[in-house]
N, C-alpha and C. Protein backbone atom coordinates (compact mmCIF):
# COMPACT_ATOMS: atom_id res chain seq x y z
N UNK A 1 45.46 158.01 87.89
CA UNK A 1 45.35 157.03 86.85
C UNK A 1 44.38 155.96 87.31
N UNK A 2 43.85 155.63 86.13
CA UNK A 2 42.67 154.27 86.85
C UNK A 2 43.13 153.02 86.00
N UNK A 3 43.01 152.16 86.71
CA UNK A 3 43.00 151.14 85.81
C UNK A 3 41.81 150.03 85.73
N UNK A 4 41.47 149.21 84.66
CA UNK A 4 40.45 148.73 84.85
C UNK A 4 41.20 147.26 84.03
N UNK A 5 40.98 146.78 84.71
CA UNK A 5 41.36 145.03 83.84
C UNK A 5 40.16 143.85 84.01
N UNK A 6 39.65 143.33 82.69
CA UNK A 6 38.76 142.53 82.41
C UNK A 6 39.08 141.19 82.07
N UNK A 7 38.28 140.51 82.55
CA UNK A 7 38.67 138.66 82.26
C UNK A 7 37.19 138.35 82.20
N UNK A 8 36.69 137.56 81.88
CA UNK A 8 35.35 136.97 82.12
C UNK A 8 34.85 135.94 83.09
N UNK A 9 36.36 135.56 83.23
CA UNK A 9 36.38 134.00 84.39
C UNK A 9 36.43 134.56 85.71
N UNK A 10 36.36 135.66 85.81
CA UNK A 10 36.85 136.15 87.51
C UNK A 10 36.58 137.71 87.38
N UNK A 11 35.76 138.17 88.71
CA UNK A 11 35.45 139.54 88.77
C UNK A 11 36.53 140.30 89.15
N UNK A 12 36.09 141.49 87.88
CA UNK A 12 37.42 142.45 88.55
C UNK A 12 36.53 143.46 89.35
N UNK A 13 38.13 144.14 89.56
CA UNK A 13 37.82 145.37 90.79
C UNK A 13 38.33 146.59 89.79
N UNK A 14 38.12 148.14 90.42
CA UNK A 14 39.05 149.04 89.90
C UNK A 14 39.47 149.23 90.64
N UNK A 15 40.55 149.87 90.04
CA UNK A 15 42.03 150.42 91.32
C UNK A 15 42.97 151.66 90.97
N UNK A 16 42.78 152.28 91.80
CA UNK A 16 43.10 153.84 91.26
C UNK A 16 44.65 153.83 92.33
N UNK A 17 45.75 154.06 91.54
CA UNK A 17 46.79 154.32 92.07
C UNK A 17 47.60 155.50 91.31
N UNK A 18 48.66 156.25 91.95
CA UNK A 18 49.41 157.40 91.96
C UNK A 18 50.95 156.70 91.79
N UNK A 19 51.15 157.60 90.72
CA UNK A 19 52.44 156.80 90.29
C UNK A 19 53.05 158.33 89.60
N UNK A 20 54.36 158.56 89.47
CA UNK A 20 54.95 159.75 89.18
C UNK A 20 54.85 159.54 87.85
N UNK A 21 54.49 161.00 86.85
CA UNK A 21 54.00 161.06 86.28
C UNK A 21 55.32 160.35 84.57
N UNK A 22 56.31 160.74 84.95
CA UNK A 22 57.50 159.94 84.22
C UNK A 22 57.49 158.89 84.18
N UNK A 23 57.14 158.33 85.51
CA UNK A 23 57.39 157.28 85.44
C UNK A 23 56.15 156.11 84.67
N UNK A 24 54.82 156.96 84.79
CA UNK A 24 53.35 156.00 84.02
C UNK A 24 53.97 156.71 82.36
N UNK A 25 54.96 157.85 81.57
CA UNK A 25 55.26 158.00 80.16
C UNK A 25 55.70 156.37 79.97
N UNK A 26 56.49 156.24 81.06
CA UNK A 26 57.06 154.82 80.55
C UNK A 26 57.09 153.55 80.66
N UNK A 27 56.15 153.32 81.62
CA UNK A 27 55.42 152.10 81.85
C UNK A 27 54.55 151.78 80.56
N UNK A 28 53.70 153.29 79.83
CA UNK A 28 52.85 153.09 78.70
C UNK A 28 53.51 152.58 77.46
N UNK A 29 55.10 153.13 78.10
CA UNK A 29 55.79 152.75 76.60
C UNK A 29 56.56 151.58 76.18
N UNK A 30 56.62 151.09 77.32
CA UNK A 30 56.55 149.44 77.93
C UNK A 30 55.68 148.48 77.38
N UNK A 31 54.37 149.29 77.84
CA UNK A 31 53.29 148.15 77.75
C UNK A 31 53.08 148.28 76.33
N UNK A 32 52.90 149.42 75.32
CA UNK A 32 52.85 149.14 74.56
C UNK A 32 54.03 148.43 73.56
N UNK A 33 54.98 148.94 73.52
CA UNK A 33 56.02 147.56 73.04
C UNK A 33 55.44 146.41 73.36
N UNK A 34 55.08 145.91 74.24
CA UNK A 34 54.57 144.95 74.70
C UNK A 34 53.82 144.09 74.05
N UNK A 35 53.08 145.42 73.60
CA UNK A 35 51.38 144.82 72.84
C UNK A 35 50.20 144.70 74.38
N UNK A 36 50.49 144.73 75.33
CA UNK A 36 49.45 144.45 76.23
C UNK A 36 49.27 146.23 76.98
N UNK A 37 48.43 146.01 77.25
CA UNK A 37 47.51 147.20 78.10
C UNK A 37 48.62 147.12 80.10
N UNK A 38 48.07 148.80 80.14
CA UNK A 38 49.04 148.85 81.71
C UNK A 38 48.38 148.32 82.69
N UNK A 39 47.09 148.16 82.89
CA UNK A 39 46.31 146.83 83.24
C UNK A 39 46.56 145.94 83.42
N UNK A 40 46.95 144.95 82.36
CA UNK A 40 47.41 143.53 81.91
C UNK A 40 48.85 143.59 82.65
N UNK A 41 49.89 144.39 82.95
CA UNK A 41 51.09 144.57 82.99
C UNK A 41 50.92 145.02 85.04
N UNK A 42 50.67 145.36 85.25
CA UNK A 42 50.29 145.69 86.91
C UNK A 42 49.42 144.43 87.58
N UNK A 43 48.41 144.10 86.74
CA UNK A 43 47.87 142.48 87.16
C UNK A 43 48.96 141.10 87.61
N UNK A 44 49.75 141.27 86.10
CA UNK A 44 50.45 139.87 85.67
C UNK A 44 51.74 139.94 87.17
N UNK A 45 51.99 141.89 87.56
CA UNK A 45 53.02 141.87 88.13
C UNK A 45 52.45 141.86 89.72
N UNK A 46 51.05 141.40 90.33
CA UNK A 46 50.51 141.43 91.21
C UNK A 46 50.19 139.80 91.31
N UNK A 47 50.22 139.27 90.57
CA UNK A 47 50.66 137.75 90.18
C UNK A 47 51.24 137.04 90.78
N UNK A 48 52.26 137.56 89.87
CA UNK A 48 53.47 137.03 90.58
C UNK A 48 54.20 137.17 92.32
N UNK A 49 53.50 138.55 92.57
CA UNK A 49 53.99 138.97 93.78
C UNK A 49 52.98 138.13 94.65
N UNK A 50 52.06 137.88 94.71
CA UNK A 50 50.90 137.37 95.47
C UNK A 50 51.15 135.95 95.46
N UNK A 51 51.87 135.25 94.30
CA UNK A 51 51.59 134.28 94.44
C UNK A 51 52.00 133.06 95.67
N UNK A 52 51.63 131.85 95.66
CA UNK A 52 52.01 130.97 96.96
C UNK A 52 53.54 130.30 96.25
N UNK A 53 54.70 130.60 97.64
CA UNK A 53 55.35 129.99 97.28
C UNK A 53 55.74 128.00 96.67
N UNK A 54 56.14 127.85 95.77
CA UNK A 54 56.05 126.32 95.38
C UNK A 54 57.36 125.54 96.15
N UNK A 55 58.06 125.93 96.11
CA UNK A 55 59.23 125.76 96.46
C UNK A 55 59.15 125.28 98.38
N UNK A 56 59.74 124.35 98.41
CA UNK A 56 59.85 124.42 99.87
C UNK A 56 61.18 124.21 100.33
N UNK A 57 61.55 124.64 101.74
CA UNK A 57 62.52 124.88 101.99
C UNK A 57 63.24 123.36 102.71
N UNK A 58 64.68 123.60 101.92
CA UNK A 58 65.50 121.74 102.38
C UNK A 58 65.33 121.62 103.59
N UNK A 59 65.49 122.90 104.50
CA UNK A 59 65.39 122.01 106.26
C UNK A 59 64.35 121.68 106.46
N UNK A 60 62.67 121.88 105.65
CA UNK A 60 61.58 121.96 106.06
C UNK A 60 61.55 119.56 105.63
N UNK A 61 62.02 119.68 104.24
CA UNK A 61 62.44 118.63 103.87
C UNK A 61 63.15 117.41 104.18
N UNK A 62 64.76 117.65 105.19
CA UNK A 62 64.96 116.92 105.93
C UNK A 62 63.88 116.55 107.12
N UNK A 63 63.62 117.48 107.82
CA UNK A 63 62.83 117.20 109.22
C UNK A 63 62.19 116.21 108.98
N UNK A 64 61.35 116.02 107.51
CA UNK A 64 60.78 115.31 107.31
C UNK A 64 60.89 113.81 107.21
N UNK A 65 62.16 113.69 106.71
CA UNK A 65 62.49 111.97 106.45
C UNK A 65 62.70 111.52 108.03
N UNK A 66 62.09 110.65 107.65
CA UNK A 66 62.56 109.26 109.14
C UNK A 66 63.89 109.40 109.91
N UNK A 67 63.88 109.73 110.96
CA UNK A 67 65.16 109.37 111.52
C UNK A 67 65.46 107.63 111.30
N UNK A 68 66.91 107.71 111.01
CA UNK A 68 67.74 106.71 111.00
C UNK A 68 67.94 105.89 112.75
N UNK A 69 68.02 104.51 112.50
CA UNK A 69 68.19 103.75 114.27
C UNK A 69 69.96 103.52 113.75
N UNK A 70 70.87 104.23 114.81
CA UNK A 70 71.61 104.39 115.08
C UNK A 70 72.16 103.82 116.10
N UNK A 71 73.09 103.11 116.78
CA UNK A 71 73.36 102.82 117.39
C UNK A 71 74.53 104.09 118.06
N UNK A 72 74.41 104.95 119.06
CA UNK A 72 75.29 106.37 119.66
C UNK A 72 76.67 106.10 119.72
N UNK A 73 76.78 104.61 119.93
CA UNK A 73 77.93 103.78 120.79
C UNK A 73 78.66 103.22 119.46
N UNK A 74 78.18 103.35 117.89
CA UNK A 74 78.93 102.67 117.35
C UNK A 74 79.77 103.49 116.55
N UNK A 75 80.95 103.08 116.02
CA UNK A 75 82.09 103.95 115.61
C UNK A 75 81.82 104.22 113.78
N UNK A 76 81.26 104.71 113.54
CA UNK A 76 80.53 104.82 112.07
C UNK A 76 81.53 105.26 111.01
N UNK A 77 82.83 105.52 111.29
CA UNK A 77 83.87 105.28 110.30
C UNK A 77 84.26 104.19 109.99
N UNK A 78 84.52 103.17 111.10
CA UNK A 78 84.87 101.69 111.28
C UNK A 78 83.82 100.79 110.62
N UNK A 79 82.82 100.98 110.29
CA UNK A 79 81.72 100.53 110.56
C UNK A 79 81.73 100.97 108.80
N UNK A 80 81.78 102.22 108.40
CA UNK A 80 81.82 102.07 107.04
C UNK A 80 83.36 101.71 105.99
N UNK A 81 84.55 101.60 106.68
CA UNK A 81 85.93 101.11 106.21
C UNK A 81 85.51 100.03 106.44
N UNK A 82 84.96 98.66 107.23
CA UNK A 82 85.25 97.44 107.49
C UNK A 82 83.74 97.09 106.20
N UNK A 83 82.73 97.78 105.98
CA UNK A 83 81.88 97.61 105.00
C UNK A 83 82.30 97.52 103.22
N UNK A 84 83.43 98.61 103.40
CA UNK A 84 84.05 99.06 102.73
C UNK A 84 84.95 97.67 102.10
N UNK A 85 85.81 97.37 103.01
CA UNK A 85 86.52 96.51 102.27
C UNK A 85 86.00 95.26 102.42
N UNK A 86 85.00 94.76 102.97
CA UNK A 86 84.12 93.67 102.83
C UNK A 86 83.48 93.46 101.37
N UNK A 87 82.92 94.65 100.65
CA UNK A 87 82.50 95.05 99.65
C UNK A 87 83.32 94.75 98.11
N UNK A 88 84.59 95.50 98.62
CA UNK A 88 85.76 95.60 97.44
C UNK A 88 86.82 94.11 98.13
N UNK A 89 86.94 93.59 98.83
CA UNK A 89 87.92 92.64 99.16
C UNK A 89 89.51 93.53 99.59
N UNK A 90 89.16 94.35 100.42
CA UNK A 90 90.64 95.02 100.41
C UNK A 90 90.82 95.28 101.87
């Protein structure tokens, strides 16, 4: 099978791939439901696979923020109960 897919904004290539023969009856019958060409449908799904992830990952995200100045030595439950009821009067 060959496929050939055209855009005007960007050069294509051809690309000849082997696909079982059941399985291109129904990819065609796909694409056409579709309305788009098996071209258009192997591109869009080379797309997506290629594309750069957007997403970045939360630990990549923490690392990033500022460490906090901490004091090692201070008791940070006490420290937020005595904030705590300083706050609310309790």
């Amino acid at each position: 099978m060959r496929i050939f897919v055209k855009n005007s904004s960007k050069m294509k290539v051809r690309l000849n791939i082997t696909i079982e023969d059941e399985l291109l009856t129904r990819v065609k019958r796909y694409a056409s439901a579709k309305k788009i060409s098996v071209s258009e449908l192997v591109e869009d799904f080379f797309k997506k696979v290629a594309r750069p992830n957007k997403r970045k990952n939360i630990i990549e995200l923490l690392e990033k923020l500022e460490k906090p100045a901490i004091d090692p030595k201070k008791d940070l439950k006490r420290e937020f109960y005595e904030g705590q009821s300083k706050k609310y009067g309790f």
